[in-house]
N, C-alpha and C. Protein backbone atom coordinates (compact mmCIF):
# COMPACT_ATOMS: atom_id res chain seq x y z
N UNK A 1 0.85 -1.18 0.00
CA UNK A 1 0.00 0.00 0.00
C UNK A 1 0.89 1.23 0.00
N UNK A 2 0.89 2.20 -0.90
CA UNK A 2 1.79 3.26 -0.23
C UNK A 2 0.62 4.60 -0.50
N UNK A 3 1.51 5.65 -0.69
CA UNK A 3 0.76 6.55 -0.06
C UNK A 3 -0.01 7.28 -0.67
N UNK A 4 -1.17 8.09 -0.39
CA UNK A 4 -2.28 8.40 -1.11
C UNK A 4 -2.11 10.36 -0.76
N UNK A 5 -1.91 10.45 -2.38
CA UNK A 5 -1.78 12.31 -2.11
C UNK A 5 -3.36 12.21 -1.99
N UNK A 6 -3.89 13.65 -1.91
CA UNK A 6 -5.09 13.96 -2.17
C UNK A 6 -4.24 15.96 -2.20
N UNK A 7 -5.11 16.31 -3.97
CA UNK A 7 -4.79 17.34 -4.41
C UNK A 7 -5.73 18.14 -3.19
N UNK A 8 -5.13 19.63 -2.97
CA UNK A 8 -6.16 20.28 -2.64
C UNK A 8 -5.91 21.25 -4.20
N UNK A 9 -7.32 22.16 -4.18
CA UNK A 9 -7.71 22.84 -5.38
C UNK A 9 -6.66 24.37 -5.19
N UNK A 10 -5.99 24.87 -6.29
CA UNK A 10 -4.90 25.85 -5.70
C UNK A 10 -5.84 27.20 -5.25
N UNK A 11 -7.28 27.18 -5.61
CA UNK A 11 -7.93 28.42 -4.71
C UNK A 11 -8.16 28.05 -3.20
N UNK A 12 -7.99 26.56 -2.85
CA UNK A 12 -8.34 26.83 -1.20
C UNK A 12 -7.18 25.69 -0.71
N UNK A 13 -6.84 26.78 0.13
CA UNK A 13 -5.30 26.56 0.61
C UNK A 13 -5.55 26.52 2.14
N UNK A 14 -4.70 25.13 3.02
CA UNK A 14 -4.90 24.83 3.86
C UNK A 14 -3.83 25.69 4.44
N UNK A 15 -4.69 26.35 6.07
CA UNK A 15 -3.44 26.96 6.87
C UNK A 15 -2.80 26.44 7.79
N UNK A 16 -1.99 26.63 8.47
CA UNK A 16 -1.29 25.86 9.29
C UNK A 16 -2.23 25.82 10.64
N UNK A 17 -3.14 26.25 11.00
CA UNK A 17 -3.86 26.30 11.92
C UNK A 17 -5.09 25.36 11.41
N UNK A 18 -5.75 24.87 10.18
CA UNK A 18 -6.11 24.03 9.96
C UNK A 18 -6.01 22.58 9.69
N UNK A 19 -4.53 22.23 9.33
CA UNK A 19 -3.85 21.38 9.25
C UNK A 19 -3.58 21.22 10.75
N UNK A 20 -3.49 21.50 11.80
CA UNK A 20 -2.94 21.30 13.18
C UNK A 20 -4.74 21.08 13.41
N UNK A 21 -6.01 21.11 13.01
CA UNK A 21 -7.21 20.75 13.30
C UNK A 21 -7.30 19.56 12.59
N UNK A 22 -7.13 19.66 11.32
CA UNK A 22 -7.09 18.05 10.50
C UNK A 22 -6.45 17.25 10.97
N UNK A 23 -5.00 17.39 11.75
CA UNK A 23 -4.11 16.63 12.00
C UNK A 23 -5.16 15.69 13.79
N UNK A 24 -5.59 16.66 14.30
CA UNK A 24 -5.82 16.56 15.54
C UNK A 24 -7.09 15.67 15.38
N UNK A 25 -7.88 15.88 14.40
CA UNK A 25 -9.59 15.34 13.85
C UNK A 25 -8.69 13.97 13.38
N UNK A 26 -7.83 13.53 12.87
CA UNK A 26 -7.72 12.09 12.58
C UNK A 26 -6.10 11.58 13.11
N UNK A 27 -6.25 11.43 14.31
CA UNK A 27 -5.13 11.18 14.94
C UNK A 27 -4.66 10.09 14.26
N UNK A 28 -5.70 8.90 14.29
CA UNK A 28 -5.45 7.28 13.47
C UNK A 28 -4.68 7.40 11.92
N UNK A 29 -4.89 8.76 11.41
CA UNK A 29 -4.14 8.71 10.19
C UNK A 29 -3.05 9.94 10.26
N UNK A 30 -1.65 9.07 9.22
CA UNK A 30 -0.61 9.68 9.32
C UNK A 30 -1.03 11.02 8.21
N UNK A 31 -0.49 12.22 8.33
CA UNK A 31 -0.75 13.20 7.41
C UNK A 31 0.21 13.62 7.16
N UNK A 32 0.83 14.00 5.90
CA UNK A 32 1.85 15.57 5.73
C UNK A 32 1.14 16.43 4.74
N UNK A 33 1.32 17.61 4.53
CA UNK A 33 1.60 18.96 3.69
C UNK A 33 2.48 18.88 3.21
N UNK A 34 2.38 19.21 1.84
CA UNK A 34 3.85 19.43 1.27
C UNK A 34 3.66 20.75 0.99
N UNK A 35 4.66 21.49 0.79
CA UNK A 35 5.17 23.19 0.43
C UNK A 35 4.19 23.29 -0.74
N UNK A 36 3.50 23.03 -1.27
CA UNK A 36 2.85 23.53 -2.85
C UNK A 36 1.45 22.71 -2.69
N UNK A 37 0.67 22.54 -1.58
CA UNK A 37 -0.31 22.28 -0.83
C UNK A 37 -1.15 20.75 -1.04
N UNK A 38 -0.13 19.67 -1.34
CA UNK A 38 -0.88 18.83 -1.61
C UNK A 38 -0.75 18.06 -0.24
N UNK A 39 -2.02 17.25 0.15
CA UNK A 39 -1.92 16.63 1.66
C UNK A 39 -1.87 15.34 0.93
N UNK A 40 -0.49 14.47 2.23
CA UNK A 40 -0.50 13.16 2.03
C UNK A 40 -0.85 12.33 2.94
N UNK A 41 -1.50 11.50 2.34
CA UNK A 41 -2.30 10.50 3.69
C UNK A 41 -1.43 9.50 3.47
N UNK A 42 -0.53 9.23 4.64
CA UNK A 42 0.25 7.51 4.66
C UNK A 42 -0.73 6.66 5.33
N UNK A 43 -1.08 5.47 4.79
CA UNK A 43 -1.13 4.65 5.44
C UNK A 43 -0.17 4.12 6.65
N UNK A 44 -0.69 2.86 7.66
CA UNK A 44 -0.05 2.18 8.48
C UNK A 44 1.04 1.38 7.80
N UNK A 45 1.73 1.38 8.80
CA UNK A 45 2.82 0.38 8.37
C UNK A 45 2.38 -0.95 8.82
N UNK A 46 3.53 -1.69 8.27
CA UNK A 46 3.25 -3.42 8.38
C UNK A 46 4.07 -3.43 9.68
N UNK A 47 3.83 -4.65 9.93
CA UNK A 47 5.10 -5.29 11.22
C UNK A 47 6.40 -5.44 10.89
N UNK A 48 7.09 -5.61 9.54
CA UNK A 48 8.28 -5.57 9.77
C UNK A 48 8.77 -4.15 9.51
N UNK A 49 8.05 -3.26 8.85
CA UNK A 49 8.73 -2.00 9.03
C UNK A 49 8.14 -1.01 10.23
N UNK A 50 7.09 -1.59 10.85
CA UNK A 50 6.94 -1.52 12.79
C UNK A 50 8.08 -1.66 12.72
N UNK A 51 8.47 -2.81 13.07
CA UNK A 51 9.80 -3.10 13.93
C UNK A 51 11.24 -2.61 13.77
N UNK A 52 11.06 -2.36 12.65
CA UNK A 52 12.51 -1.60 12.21
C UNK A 52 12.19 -0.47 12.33
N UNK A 53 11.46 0.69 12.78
CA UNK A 53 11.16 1.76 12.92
C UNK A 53 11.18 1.91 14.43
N UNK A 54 10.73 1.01 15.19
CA UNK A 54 10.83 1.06 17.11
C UNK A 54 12.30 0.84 17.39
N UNK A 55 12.36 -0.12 15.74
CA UNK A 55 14.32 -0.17 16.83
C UNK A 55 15.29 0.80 16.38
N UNK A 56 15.17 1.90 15.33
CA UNK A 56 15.87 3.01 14.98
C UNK A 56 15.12 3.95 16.23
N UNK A 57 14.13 3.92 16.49
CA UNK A 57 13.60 5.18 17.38
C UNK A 57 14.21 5.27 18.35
N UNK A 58 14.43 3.50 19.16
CA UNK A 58 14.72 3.50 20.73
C UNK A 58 16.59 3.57 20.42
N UNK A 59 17.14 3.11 19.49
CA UNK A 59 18.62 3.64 19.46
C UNK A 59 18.69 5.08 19.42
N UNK A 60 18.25 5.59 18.63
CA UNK A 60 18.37 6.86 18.72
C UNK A 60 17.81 7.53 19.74
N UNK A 61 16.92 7.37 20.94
CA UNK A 61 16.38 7.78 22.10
C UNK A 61 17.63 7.28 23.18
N UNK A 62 18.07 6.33 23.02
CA UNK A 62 18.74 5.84 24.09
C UNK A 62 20.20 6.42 24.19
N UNK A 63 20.67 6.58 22.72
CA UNK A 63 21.95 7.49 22.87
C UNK A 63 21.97 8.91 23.40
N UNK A 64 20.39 9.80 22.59
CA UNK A 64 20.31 10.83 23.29
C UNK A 64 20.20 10.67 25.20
N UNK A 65 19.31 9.69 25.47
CA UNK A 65 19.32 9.62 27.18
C UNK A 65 20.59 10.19 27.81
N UNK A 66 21.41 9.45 26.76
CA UNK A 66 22.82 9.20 27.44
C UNK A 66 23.63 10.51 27.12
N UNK A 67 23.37 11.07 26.23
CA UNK A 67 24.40 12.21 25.61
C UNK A 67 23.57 13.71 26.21
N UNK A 68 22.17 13.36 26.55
CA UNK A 68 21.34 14.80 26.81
C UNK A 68 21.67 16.21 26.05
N UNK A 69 21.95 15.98 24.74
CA UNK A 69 22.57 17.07 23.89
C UNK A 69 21.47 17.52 22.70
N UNK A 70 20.06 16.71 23.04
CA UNK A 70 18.94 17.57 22.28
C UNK A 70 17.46 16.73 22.51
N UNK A 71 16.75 17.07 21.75
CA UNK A 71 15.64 16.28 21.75
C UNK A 71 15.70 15.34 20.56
N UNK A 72 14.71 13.93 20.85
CA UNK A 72 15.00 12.56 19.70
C UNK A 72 13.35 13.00 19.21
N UNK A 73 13.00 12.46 18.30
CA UNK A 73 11.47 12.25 18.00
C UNK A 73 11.13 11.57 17.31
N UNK A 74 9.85 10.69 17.64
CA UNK A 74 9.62 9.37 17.07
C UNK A 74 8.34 9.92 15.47
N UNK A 75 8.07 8.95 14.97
CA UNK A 75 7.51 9.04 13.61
C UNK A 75 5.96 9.90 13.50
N UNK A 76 5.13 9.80 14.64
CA UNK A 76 4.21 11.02 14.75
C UNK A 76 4.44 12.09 15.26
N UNK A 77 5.79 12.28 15.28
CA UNK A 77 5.96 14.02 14.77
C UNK A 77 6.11 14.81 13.93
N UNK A 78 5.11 15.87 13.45
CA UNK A 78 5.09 16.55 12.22
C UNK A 78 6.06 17.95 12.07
N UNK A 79 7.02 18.05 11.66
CA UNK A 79 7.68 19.48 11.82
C UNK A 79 7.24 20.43 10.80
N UNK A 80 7.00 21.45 11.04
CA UNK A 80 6.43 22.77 10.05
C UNK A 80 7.63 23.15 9.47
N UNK A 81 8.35 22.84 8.62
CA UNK A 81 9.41 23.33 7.76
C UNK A 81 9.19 24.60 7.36
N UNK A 82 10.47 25.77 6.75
CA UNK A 82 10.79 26.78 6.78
C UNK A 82 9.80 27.33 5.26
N UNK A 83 9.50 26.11 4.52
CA UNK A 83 9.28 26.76 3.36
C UNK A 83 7.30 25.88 3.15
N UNK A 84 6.55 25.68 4.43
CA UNK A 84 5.62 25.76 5.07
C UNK A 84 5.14 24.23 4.95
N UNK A 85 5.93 23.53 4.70
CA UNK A 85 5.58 22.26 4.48
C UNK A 85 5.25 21.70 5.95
N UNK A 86 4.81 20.49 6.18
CA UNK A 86 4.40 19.75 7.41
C UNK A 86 4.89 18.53 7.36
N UNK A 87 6.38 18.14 7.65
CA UNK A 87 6.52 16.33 7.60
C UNK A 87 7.13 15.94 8.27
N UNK A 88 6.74 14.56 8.47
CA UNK A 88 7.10 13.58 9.41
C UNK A 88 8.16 12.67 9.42
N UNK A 89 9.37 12.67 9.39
CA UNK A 89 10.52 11.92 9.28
C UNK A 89 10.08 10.44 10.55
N UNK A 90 10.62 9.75 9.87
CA UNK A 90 10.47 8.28 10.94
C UNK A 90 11.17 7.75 12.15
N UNK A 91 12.36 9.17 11.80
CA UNK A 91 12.99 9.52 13.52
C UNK A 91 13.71 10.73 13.37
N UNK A 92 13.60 11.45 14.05
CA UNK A 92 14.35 13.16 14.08
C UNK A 92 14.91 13.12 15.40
N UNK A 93 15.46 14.54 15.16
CA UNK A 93 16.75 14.99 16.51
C UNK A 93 16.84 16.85 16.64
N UNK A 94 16.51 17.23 16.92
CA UNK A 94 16.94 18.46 17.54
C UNK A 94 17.76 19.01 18.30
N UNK A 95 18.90 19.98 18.08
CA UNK A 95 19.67 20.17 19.21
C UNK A 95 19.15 20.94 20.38
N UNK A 96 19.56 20.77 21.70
CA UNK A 96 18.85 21.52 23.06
C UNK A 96 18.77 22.51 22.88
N UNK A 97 20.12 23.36 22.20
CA UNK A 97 19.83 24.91 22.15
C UNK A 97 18.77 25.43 20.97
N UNK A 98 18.62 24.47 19.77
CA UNK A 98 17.29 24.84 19.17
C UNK A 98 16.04 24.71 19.63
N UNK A 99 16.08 23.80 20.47
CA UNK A 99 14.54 23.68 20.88
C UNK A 99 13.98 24.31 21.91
N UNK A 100 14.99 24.68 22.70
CA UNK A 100 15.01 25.90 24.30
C UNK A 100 14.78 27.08 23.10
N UNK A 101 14.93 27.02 22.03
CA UNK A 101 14.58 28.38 21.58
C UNK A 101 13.01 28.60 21.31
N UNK A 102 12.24 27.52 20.97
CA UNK A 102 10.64 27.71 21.04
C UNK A 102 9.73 27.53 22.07
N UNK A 103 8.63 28.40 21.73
CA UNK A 103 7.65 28.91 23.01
C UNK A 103 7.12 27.71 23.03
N UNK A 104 6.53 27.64 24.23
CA UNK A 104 5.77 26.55 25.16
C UNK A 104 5.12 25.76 23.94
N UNK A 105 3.96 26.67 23.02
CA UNK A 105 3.06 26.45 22.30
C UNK A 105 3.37 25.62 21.38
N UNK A 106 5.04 26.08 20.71
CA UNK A 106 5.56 25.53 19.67
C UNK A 106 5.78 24.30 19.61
N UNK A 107 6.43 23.99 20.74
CA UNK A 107 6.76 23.05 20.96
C UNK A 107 5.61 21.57 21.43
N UNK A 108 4.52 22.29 21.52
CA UNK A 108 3.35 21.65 21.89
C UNK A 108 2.59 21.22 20.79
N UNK A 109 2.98 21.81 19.86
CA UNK A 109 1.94 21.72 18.34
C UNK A 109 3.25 21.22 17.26
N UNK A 110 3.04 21.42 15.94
CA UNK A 110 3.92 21.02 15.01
C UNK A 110 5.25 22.14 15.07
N UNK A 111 6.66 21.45 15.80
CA UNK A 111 7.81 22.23 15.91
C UNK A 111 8.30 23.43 14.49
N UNK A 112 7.83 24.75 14.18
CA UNK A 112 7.91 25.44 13.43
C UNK A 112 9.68 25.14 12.82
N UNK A 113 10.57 24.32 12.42
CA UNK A 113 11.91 24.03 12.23
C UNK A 113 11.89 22.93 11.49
N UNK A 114 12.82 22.79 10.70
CA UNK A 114 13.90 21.54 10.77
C UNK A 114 14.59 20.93 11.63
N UNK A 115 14.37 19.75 11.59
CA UNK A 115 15.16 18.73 12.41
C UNK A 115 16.98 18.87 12.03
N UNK A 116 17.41 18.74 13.08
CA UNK A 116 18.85 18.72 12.88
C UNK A 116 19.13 17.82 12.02
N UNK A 117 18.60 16.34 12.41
CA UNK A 117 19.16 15.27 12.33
C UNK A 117 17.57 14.19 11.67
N UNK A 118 17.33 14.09 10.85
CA UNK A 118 16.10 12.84 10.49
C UNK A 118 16.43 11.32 9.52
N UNK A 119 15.58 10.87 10.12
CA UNK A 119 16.01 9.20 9.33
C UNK A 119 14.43 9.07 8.51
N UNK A 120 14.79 8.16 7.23
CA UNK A 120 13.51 7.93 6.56
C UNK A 120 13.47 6.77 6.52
N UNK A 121 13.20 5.83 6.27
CA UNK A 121 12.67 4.18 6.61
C UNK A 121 12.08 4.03 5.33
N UNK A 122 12.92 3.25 4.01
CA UNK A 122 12.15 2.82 2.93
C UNK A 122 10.93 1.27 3.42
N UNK A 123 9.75 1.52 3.40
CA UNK A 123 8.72 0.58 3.45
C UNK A 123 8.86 -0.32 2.70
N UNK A 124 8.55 -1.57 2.24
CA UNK A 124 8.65 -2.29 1.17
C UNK A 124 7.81 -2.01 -0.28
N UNK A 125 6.63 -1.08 0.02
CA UNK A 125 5.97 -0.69 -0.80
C UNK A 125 6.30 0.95 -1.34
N UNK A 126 7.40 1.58 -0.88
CA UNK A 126 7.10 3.12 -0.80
C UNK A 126 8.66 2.94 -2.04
N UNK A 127 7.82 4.29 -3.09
CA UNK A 127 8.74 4.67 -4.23
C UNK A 127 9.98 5.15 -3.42
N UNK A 128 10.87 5.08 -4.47
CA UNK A 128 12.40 5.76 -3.59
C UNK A 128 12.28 7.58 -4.04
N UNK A 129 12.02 7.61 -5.01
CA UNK A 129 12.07 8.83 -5.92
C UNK A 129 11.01 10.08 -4.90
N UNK A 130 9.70 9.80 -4.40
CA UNK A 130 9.44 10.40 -3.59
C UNK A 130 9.96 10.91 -2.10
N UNK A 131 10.76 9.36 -1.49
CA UNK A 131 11.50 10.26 -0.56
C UNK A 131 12.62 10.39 -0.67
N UNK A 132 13.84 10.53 -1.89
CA UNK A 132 14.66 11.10 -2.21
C UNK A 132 14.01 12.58 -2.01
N UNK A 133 13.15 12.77 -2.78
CA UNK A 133 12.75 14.20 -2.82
C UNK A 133 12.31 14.94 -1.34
N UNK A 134 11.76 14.31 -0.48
CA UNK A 134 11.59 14.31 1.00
C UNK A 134 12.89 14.60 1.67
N UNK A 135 13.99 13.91 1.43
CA UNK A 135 15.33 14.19 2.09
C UNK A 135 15.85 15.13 1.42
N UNK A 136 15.82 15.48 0.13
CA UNK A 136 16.16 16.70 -0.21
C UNK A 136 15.63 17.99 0.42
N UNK A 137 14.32 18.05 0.46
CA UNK A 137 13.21 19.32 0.94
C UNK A 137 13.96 19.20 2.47
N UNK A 138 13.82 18.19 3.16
CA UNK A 138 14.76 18.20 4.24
C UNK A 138 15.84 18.99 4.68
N UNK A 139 16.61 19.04 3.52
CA UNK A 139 18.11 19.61 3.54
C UNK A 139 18.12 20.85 2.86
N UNK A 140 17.50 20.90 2.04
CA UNK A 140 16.90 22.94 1.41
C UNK A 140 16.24 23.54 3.08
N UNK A 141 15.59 23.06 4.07
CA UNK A 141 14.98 23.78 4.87
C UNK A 141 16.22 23.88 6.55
N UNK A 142 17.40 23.31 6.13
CA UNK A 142 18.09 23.33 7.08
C UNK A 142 18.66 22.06 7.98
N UNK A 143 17.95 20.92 7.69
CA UNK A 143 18.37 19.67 7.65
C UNK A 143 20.20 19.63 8.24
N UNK A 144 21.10 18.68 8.76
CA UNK A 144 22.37 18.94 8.73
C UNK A 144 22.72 17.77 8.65
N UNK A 145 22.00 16.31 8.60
CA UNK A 145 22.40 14.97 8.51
C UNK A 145 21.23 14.33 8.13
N UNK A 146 21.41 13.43 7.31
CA UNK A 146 19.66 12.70 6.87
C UNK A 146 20.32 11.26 6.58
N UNK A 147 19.48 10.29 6.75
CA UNK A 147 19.85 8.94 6.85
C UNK A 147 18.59 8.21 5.90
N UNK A 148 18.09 7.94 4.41
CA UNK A 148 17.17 7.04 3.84
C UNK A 148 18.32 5.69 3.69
N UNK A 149 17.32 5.03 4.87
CA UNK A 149 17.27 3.89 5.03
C UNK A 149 16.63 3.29 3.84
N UNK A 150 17.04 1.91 2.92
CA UNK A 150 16.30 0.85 1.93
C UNK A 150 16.55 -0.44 2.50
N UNK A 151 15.63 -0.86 3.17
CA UNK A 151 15.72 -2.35 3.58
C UNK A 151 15.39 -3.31 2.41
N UNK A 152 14.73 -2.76 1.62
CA UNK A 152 14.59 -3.60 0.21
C UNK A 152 15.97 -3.86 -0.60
N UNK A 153 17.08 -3.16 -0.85
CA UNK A 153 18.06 -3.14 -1.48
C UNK A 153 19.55 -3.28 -0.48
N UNK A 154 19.00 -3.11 1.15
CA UNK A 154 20.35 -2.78 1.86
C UNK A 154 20.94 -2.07 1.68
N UNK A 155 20.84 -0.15 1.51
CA UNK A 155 21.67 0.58 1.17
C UNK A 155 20.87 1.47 2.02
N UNK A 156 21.75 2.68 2.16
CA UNK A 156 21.62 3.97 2.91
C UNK A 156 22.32 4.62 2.12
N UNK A 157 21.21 6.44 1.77
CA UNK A 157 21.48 7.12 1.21
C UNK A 157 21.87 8.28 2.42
N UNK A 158 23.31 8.91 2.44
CA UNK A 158 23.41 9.42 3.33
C UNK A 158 23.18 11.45 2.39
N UNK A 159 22.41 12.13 2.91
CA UNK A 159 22.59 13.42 2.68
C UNK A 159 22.83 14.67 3.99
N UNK A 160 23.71 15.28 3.37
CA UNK A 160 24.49 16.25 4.42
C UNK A 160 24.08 17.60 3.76
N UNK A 161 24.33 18.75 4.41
CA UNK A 161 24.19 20.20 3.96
C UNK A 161 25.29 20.40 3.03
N UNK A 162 24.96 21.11 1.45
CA UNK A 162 26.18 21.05 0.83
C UNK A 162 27.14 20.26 0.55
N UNK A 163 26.39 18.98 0.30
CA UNK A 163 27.17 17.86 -0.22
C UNK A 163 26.89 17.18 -1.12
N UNK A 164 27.01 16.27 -2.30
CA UNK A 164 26.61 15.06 -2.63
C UNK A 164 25.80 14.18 -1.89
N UNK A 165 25.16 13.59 -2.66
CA UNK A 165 24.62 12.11 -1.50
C UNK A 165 25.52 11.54 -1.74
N UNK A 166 25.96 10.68 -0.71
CA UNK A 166 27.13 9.26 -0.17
C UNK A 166 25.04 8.55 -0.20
N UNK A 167 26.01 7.62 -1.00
CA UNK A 167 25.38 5.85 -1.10
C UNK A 167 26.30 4.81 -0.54
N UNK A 168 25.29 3.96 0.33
CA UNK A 168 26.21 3.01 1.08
C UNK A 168 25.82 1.75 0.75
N UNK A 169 26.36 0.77 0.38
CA UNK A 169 26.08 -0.47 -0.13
C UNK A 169 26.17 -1.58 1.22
N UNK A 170 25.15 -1.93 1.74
CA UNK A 170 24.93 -2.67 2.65
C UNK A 170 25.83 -2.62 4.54
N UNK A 171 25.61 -1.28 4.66
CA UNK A 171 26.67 -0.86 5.80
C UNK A 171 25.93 -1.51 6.84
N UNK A 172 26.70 -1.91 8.14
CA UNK A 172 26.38 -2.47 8.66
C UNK A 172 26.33 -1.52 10.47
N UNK A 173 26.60 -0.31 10.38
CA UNK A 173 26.68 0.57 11.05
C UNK A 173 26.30 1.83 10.45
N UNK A 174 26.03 2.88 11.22
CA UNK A 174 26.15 4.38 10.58
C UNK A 174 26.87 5.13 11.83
N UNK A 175 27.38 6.40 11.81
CA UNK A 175 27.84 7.42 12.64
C UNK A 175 27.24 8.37 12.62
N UNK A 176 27.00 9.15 13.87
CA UNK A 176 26.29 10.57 13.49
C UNK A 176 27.07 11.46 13.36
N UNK A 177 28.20 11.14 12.96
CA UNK A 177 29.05 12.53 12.50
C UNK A 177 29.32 13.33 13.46
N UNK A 178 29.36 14.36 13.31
CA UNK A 178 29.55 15.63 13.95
C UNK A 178 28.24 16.25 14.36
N UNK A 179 27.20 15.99 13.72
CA UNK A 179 25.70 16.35 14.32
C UNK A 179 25.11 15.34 15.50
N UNK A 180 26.05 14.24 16.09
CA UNK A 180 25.29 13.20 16.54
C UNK A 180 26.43 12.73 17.11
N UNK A 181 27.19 13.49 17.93
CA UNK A 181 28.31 12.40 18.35
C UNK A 181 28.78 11.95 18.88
N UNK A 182 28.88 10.70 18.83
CA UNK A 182 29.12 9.32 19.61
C UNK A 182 28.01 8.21 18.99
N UNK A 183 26.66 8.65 18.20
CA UNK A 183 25.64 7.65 17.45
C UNK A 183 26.38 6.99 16.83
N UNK A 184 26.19 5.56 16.92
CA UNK A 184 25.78 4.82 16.19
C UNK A 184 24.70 4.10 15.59
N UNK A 185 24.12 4.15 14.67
CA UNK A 185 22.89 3.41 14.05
C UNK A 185 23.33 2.12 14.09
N UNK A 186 23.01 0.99 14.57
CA UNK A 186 23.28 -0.60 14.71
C UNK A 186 22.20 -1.11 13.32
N UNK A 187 22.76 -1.33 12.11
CA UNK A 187 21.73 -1.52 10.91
C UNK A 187 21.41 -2.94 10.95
N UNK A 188 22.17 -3.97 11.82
CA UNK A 188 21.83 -5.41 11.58
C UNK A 188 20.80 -5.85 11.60
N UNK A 189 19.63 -5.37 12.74
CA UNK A 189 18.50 -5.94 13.10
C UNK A 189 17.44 -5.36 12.24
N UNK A 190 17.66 -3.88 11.65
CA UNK A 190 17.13 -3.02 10.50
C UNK A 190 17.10 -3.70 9.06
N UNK A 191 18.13 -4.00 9.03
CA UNK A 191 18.35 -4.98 7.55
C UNK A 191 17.58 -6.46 7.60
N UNK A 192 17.53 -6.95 9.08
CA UNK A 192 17.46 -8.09 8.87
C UNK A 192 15.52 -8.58 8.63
């Protein structure tokens, strides 16, 4: 199953205060906005990309525990990107001093930012070409490390600010670089 746009008409344009009502009216369904107003309805995931998605979340939660150097966020979080889009990466990271920078509210509703740090999780059913384009919009809005995961092919597309994509042919680790450091992504149980 993958994912179902639904056009809106370019005379009626959803605001971010309605989208934070749509979002709230169907909790059970995943939503994004994209920048040029089309809403995407994801379906649920299956169990094996459940499971490879709880176990990237809780590595990446558990290093932050340990490092306390920002906030982690799991896959129903929607970030309001710079260029007004609304999406949901399948695990994000914020640094402390960005997120001590938003009001109570902000931080309560869809985080008005880019994620420092986001991972995308290829589904077995989901085009690559769409979230190539997702990790790109990612990295135009301020993005500084992005990780598309393909459990279908075993590769990781790594994109950085001002770089090439690095393609990784069946790595069996990742690093968080300099945005993340001391992470490691453990890909064995992800791949497997």
């Amino acid at each position: 199953m993958s994912n179902l746009p639904l056009n809106i008409p370019a005379n009626l344009k959803v605001s971010e205060e309605q989208f934070v009502l749509l979002a709230a009216a169907n909790r059970d369904v995943q939503l994004e906005l994209t920048a040029t107003g089309e809403l995407i309805i994801m379906p649920p995931t299956g169990g094996n990309t459940g499971k490879r998605n709880i176990d990237i979340e809780g590595q990446l939660w558990f290093w932050n525990r340990q490092s306390k150097l920002g906030v982690a966020f799991n896959s129903s979080t929607a970030f309001r990107l710079p260029n007004g889009a609304e999406r949901s990466p399948d695990a994000a990271w914020v640094t402390q001093a960005r997120w001590d920078t938003l009001k109570p509210e902000e931080q309560d509703s869809f985080p008005p930012m880019s994620p420092d740090f986001a991972i995308e999780l290829r589904s077995k059913s989901d085009n690559m070409e769409p979230l190539r384009k997702k990790m790109q919009e990612y990295i135009d809005n301020g993005l500084r490390l992005g990780w598309l995961i393909d459990t279908k092919n075993k590769k990781v597309e790594i994109y950085r600010a001002n770089q090439s994509v690095e393609v990784l042919d069946n790595p069996t680790s990742l690093l968080g670089e300099d945005v993340l450091p001391g992470f490691v992504l453990d890909l064995q149980v992800v791949f497997s």
